[in-house]
Structure formats: C-alpha cells, structure tokens
C-alpha atoms as a PDB file:
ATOM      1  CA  UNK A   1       0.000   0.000   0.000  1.00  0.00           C
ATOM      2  CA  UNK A   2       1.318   3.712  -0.552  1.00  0.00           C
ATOM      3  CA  UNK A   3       2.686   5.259   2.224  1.00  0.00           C
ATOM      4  CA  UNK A   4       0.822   8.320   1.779  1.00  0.00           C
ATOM      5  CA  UNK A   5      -2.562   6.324   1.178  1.00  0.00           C
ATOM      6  CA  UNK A   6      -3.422   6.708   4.938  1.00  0.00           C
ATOM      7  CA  UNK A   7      -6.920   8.044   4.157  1.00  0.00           C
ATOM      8  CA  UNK A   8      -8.793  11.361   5.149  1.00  0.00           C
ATOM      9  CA  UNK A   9      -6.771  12.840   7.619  1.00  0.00           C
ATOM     10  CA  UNK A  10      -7.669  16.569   8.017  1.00  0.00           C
ATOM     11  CA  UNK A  11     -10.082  15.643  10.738  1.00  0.00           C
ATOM     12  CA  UNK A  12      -7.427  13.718  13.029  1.00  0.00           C
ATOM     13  CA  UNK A  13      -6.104  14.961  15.781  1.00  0.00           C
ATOM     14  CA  UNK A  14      -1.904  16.121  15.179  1.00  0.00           C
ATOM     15  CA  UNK A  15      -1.586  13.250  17.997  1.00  0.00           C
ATOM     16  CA  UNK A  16      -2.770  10.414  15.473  1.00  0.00           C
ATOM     17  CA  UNK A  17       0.303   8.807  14.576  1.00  0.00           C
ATOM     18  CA  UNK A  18      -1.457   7.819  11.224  1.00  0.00           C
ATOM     19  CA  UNK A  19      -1.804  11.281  10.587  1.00  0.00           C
ATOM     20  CA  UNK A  20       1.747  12.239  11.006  1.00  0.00           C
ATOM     21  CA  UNK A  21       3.008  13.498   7.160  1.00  0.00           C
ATOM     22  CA  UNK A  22       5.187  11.352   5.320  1.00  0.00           C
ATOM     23  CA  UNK A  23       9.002  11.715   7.055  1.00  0.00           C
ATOM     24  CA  UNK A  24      12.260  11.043   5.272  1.00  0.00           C
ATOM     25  CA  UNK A  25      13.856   7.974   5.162  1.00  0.00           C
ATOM     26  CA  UNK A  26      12.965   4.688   4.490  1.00  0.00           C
ATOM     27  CA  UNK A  27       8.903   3.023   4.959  1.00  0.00           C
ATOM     28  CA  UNK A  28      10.646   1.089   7.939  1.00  0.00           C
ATOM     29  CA  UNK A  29      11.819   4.379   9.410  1.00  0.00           C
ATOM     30  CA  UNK A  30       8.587   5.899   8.996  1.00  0.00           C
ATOM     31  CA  UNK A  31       7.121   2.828  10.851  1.00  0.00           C
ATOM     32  CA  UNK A  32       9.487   3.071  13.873  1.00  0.00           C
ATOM     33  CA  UNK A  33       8.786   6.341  14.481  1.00  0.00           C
ATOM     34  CA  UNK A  34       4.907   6.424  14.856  1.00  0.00           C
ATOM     35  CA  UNK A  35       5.618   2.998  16.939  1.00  0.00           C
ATOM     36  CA  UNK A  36       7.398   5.276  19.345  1.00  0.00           C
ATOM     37  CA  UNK A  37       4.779   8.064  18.803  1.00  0.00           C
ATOM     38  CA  UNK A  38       1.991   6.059  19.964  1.00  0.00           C
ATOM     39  CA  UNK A  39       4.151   4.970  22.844  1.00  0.00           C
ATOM     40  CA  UNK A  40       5.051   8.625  23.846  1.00  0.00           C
ATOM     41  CA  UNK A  41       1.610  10.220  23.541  1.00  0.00           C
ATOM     42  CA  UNK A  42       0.403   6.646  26.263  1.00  0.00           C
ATOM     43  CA  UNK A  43      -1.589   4.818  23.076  1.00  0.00           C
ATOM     44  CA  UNK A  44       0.913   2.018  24.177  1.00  0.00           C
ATOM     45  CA  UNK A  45       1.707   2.178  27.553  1.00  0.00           C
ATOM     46  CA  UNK A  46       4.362   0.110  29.142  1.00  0.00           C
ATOM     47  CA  UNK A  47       4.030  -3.570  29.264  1.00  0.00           C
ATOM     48  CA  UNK A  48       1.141  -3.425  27.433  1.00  0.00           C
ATOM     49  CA  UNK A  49       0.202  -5.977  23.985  1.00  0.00           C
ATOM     50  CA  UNK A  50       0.802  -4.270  20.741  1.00  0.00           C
ATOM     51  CA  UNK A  51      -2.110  -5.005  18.022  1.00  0.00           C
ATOM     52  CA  UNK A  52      -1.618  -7.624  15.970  1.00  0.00           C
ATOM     53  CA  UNK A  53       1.154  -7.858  12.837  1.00  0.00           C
ATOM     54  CA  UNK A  54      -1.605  -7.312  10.447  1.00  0.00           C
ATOM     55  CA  UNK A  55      -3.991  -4.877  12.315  1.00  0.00           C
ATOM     56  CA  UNK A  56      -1.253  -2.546  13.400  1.00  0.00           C
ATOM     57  CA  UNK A  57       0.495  -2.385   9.707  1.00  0.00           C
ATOM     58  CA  UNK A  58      -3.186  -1.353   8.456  1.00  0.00           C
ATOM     59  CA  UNK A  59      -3.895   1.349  11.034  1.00  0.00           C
ATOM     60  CA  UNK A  60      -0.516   3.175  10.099  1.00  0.00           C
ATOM     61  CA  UNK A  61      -1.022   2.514   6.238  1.00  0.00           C
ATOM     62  CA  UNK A  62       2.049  -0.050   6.213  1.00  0.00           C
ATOM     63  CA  UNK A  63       3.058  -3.359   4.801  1.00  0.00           C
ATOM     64  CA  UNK A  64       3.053  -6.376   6.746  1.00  0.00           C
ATOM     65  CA  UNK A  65       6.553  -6.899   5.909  1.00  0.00           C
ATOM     66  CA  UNK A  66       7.731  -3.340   6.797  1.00  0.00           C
ATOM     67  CA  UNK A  67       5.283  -3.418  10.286  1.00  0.00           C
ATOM     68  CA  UNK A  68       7.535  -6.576  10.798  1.00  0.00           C
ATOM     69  CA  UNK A  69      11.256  -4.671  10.376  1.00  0.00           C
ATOM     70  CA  UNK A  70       9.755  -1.694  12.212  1.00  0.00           C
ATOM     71  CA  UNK A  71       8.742  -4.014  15.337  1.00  0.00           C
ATOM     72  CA  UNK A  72      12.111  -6.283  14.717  1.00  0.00           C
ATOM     73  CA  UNK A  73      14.562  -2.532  15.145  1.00  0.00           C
ATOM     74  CA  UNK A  74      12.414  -1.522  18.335  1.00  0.00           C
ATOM     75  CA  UNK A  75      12.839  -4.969  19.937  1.00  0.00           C
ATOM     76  CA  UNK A  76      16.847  -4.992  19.394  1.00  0.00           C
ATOM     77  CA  UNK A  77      16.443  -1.497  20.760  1.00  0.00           C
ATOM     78  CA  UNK A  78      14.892  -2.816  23.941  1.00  0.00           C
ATOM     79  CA  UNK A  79      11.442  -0.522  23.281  1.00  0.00           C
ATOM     80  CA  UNK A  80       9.466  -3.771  22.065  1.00  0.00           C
ATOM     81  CA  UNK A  81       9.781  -7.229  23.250  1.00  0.00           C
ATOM     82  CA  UNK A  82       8.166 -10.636  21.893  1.00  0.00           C
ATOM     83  CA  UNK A  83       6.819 -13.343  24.095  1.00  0.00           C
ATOM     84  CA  UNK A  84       6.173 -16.667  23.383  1.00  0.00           C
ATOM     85  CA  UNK A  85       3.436 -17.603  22.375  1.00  0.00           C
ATOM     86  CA  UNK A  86       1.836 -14.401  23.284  1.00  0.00           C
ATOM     87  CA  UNK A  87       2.934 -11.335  21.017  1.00  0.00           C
ATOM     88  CA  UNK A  88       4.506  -8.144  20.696  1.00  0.00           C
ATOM     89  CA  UNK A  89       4.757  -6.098  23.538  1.00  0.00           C
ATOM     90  CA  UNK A  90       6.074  -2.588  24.884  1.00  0.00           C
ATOM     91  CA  UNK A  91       8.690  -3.136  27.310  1.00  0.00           C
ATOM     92  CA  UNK A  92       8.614  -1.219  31.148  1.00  0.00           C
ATOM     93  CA  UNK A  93      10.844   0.941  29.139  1.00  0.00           C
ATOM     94  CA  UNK A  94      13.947   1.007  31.437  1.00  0.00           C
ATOM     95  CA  UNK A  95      16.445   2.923  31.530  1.00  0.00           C
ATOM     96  CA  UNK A  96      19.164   0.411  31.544  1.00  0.00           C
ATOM     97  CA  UNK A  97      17.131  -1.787  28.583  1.00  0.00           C
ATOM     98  CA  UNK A  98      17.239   0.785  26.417  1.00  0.00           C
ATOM     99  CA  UNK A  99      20.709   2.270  26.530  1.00  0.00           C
ATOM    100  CA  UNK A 100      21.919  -1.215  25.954  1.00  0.00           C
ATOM    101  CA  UNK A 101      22.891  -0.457  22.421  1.00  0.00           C
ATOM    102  CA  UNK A 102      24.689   2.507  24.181  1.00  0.00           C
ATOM    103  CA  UNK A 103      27.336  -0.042  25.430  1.00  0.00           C
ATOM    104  CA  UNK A 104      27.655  -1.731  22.076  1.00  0.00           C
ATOM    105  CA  UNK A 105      29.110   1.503  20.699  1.00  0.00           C
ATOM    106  CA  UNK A 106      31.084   1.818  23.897  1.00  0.00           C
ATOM    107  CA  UNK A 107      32.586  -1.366  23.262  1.00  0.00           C
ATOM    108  CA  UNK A 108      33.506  -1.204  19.475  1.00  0.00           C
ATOM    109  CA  UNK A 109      35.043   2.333  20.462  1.00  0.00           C
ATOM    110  CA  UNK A 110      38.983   2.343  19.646  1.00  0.00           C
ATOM    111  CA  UNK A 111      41.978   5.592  19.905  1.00  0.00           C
ATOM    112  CA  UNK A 112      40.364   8.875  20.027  1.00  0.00           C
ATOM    113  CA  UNK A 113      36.830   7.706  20.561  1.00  0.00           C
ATOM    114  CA  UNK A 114      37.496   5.400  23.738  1.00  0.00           C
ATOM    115  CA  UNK A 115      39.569   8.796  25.166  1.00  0.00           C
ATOM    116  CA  UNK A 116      36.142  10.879  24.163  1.00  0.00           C
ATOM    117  CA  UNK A 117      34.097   8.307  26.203  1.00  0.00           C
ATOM    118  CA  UNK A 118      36.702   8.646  29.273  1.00  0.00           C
ATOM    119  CA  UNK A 119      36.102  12.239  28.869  1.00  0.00           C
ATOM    120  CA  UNK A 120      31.981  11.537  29.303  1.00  0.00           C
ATOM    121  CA  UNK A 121      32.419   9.688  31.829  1.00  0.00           C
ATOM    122  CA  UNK A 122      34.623  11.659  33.776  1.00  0.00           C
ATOM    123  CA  UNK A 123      31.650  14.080  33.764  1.00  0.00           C
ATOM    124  CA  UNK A 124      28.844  11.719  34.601  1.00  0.00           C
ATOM    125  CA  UNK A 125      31.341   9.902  37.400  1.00  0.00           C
ATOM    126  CA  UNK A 126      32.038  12.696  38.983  1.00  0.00           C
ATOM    127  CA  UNK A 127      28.284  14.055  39.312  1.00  0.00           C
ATOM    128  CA  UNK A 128      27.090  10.570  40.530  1.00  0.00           C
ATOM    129  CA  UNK A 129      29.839  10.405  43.115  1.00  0.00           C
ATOM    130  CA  UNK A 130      28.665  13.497  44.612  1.00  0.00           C
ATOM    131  CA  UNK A 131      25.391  12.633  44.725  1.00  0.00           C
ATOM    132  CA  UNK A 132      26.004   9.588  45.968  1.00  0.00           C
ATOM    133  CA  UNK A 133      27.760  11.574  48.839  1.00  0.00           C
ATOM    134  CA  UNK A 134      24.613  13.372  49.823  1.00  0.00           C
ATOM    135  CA  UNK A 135      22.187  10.423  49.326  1.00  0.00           C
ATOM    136  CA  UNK A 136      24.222   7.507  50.148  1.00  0.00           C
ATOM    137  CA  UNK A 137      22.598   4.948  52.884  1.00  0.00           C
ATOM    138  CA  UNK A 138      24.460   3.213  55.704  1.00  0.00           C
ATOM    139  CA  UNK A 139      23.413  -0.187  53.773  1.00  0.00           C
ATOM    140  CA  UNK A 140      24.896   1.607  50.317  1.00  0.00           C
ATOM    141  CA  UNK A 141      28.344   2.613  51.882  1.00  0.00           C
ATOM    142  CA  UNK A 142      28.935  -0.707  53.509  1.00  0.00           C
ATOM    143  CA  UNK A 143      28.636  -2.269  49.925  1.00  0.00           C
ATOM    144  CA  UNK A 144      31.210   0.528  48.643  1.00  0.00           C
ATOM    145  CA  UNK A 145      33.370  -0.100  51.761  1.00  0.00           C
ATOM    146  CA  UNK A 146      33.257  -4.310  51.096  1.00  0.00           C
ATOM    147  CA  UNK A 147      34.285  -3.601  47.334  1.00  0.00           C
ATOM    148  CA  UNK A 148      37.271  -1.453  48.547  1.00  0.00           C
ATOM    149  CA  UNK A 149      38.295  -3.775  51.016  1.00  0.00           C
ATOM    150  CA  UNK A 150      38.560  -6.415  48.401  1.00  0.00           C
ATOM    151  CA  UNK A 151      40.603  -4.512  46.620  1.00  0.00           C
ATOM    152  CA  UNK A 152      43.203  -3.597  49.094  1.00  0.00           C
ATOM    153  CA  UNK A 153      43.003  -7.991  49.917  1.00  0.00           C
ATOM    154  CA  UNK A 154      45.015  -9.013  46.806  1.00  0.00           C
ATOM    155  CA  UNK A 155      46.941  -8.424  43.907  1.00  0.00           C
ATOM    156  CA  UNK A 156      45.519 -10.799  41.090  1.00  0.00           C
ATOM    157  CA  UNK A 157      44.550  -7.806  38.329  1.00  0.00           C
ATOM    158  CA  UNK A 158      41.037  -9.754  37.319  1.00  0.00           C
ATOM    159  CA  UNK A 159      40.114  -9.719  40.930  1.00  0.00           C
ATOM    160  CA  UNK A 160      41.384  -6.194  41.672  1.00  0.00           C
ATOM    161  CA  UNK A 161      39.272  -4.883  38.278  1.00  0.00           C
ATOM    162  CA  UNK A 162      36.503  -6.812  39.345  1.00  0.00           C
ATOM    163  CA  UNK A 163      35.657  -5.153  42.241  1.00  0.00           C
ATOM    164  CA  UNK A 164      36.536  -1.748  40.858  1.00  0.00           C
ATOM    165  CA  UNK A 165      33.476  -2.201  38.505  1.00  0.00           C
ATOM    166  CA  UNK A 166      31.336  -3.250  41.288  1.00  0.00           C
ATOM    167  CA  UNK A 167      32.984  -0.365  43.642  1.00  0.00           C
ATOM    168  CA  UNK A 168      31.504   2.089  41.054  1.00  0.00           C
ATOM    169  CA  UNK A 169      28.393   0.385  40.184  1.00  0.00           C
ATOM    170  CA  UNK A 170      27.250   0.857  43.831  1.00  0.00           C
ATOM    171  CA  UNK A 171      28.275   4.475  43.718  1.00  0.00           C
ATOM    172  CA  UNK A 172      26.044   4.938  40.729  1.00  0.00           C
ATOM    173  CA  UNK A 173      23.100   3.077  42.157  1.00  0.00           C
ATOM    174  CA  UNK A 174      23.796   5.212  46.038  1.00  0.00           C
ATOM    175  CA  UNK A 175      23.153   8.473  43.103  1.00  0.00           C
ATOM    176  CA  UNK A 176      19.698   7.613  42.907  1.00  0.00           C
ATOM    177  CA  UNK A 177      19.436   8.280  39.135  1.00  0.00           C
ATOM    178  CA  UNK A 178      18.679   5.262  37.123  1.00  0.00           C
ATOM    179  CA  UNK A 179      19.178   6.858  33.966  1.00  0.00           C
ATOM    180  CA  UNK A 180      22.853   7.481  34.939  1.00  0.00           C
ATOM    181  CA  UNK A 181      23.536   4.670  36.297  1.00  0.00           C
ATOM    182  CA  UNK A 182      22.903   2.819  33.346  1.00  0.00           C
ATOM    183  CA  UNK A 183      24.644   5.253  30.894  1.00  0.00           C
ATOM    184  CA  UNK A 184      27.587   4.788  33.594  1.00  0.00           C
ATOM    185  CA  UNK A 185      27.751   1.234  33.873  1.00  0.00           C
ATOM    186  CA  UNK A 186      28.071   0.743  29.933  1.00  0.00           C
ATOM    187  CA  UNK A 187      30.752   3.214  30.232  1.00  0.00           C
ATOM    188  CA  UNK A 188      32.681   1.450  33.050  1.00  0.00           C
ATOM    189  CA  UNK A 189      32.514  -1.733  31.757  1.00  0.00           C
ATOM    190  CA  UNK A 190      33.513  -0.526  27.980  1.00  0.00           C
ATOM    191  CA  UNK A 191      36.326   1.540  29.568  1.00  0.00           C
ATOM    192  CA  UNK A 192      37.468  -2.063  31.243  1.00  0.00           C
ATOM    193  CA  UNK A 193      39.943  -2.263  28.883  1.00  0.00           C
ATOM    194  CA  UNK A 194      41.968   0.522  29.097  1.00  0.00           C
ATOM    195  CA  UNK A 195      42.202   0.301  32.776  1.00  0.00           C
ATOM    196  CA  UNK A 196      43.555  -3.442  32.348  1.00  0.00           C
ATOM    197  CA  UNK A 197      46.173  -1.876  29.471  1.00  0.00           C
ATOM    198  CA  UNK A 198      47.242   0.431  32.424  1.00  0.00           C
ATOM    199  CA  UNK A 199      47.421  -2.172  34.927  1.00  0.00           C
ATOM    200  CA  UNK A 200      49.506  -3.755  32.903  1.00  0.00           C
ATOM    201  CA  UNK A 201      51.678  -1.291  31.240  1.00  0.00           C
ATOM    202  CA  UNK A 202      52.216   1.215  33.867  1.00  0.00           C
ATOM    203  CA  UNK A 203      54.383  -0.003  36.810  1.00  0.00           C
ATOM    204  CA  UNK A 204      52.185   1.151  40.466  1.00  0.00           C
ATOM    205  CA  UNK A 205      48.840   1.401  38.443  1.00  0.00           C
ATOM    206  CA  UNK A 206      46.737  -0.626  41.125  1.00  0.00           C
ATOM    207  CA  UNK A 207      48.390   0.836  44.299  1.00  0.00           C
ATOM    208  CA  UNK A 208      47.355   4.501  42.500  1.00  0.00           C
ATOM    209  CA  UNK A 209      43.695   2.845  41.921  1.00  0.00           C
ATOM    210  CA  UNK A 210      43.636   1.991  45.928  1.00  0.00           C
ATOM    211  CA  UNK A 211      44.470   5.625  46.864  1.00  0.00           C
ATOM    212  CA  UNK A 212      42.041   7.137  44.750  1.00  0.00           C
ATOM    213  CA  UNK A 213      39.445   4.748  45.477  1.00  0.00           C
ATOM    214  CA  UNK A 214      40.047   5.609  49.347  1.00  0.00           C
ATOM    215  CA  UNK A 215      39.568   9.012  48.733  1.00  0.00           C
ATOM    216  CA  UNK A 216      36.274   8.374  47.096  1.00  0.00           C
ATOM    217  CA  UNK A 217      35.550   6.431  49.880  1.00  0.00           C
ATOM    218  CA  UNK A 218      36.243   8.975  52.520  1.00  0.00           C
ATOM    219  CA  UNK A 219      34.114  11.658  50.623  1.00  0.00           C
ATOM    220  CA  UNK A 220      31.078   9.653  50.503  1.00  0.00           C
ATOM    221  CA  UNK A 221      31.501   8.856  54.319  1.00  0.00           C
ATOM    222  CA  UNK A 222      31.737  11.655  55.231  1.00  0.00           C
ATOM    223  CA  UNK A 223      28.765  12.545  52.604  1.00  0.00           C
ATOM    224  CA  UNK A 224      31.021  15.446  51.322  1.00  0.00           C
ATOM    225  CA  UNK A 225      29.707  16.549  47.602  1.00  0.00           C
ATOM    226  CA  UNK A 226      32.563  18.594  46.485  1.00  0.00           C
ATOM    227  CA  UNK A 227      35.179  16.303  47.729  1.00  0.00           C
ATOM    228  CA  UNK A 228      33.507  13.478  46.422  1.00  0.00           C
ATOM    229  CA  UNK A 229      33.141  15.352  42.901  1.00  0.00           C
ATOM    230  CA  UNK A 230      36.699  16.015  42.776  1.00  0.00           C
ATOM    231  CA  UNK A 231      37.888  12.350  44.050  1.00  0.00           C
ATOM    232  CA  UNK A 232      36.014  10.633  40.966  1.00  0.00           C
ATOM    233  CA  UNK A 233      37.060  13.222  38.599  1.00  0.00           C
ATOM    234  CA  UNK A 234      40.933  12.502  39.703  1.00  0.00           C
ATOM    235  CA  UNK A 235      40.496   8.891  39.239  1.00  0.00           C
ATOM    236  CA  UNK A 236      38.616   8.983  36.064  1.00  0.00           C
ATOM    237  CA  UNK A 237      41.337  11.574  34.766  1.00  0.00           C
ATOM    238  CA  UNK A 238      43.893   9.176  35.670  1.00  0.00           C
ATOM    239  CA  UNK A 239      42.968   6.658  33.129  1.00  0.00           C
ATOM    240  CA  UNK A 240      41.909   9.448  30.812  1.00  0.00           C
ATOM    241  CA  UNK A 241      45.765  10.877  30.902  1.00  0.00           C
ATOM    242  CA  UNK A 242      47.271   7.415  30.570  1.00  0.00           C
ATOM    243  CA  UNK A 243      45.692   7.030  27.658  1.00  0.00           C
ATOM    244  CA  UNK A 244      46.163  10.222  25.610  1.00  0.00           C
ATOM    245  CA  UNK A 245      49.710   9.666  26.559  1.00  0.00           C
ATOM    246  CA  UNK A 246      49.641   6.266  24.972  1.00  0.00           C
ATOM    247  CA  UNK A 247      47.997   7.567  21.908  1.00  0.00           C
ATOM    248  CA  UNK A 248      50.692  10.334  21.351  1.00  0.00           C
ATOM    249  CA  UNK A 249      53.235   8.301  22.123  1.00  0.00           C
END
C-alpha cells in the first residue's frame, strides 16, 4: 500500500500517529517512528500488547513486511519485546534496557573515541559520586566499603578490576538516578579495557587505583559533595591521561 494512502486525515487529531506526514527515510523508518509516537503520547503504555502484525500495519497505512522490520529494530532497541506464544509487547521501558545499544558503541570504540568516552564519563562519574555523597545509605556505603576492602586484599589484576566495577556500580546506584547509572555502567565496563592496558603497562597502576578509590571512599563517608566530585574526577582523569599519553606516544 502507498505510504501516503493513509486516508482522510484533516479531521485527526496532530496526535494520530497515522496522521503524522510522510518523514524522510525509508517506509521502515517511517514505521518506527509512529511505533514510538503512539508509545510517547500513552496509546501504548508500558508492558502493554501491541495489536496484531496485520492490524497494526493497516492502522498506520504499512506493509506487513515493513510493520515486521519496524517491530524487529524496536525490539533490538529494547522498546518492544516478543513473548512466546503471546505477542509483541512494549517493554517497562527502562532505563538500563534501552541504553543497551549505548554499550555496544562503547565497546567497538577504539583511539580517540574510547579517550572521548573517558572524557563523558569523567563528567557523569564525577556528578554521581557526589550525589552519591549526599544520598548515600548506611546499607549503600557498607557495599562501597566491602568492594574497597577487596581490593586492598590481593593483587591478582582480574580480581582487583573486578571489584573496581562493582565499587563504582554501587556508587552509581547510592546516586539515585537510574538513567545514569545505566549510561555509567556501559561506560565502566567498555572503559574495562583501558584500565587493564594500564594495569599492565604502567608499573604502580593498582596501588594509585587503591588511593584514589580511598579518597572516594572517605568523601562519601563523610557525605562530602565537592570532595567526592573532585575524588572521581581525579580517578577517572587518571585513566583518561594514561591514555592520551599512549595515543601520542
């Protein structure tokens, strides 16, 4: 069916995502967005069962077959998800779901681009760490402290890196801002690799690491912001350094 044969339409409210003109870019495209329409304006509301394959394709002036690419991209994309047996649904639309692909990026990310990334992060660390430090529960700091003390318990790199990730994960969480958390833990784990290269490469990396993990730790018990900011930027700047000296080198 045409594209543009969606009917009538001057009576529709603007909100009707089959009344939304014709965008550029491919049918598929066109069919993603006015998925995610309907889901913004609450037509689809988390968790809830999309039409079917066939009634949803006619109701937005599709093709079966481009309906089915739309809903394939949003499912990789963690918007959509398919059950069993049962059909096509929105997901609770978390945070951490849907930055996934965030990571992926993250991950492939090589030279320049991985020290760019060490850059955002630097940022976002050192935001979450302070307000971690004015939010941070007794329960929260005794999973920060149990991470640290791990750390300072051995010298076997896996086990030392390990906990690091875990050490900042909990900051992230003690924040209280899912949305950075997430974006944070694709960053930290991505990033994993250039803290092992510097583990490895630079002679006293991990006894550095301890020290400014211990001043991270101090800030957020004694739930000081500023210090706290400026710990986690340090740290993070560490590795950021390292690096741009390893690229210019």
């Amino acid at each position: 069916m045409d594209e543009s044969a969606t009917g009538d339409t001057a009576a529709e409210p603007v909100t009707d995502p089959a009344a939304i003109p014709p965008q550029k870019g491919t049918v598929t495209q066109r069919g993603i967005e006015r998925i995610k329409a309907m889901i913004a304006e609450g037509r689809l509301e988390p968790g809830q069962r999309l039409p079917t394959e066939r009634d949803l394709a006619a109701q937005l002036g599709m093709s079966r077959s481009s309906m089915r690419e739309a809903i394939r991209a949003l499912t990789v994309l963690g918007v959509l998800e398919a059950r069993h047996g049962s059909g096509i649904y929105v997901t609770q639309l978390e945070a951490g779901d849907l930055l996934e692909t965030f990571g992926v990026v993250a991950d492939l990310s090589r030279g320049p681009r991985l020290v760019e990334l060490l850059e955002v992060r630097r940022v976002l660390e050192s935001t979450a760490t302070a307000l971690a430090a004015a939010r941070i529960t007794p329960e929260q700091l005794a999973e920060v402290e149990k991470h640290l003390a791990a750390m300072n318990a051995t010298d076997d790199p896996e086990v030392i890196l390990a906990h690091d990730l875990a050490f900042h994960r909990e900051i992230a969480l003690a924040a209280g801002n899912d949305t950075m958390a997430a974006i944070l833990d694709g960053l930290s784990s991505r990033t994993f690799r250039a803290r092992v290269w510097r583990g490895y490469q630079e002679e006293g990396a991990f006894a550095r690491t301890r020290r400014e993990h211990a001043a991270i730790h101090r800030a957020l018990a004694d739930h000081d912001p500023e210090a706290a900011r400026a710990a986690a930027a340090a740290h993070v700047g560490e590795v950021e350094q390292w690096l741009r000296g390893q690229l210019e080198g």
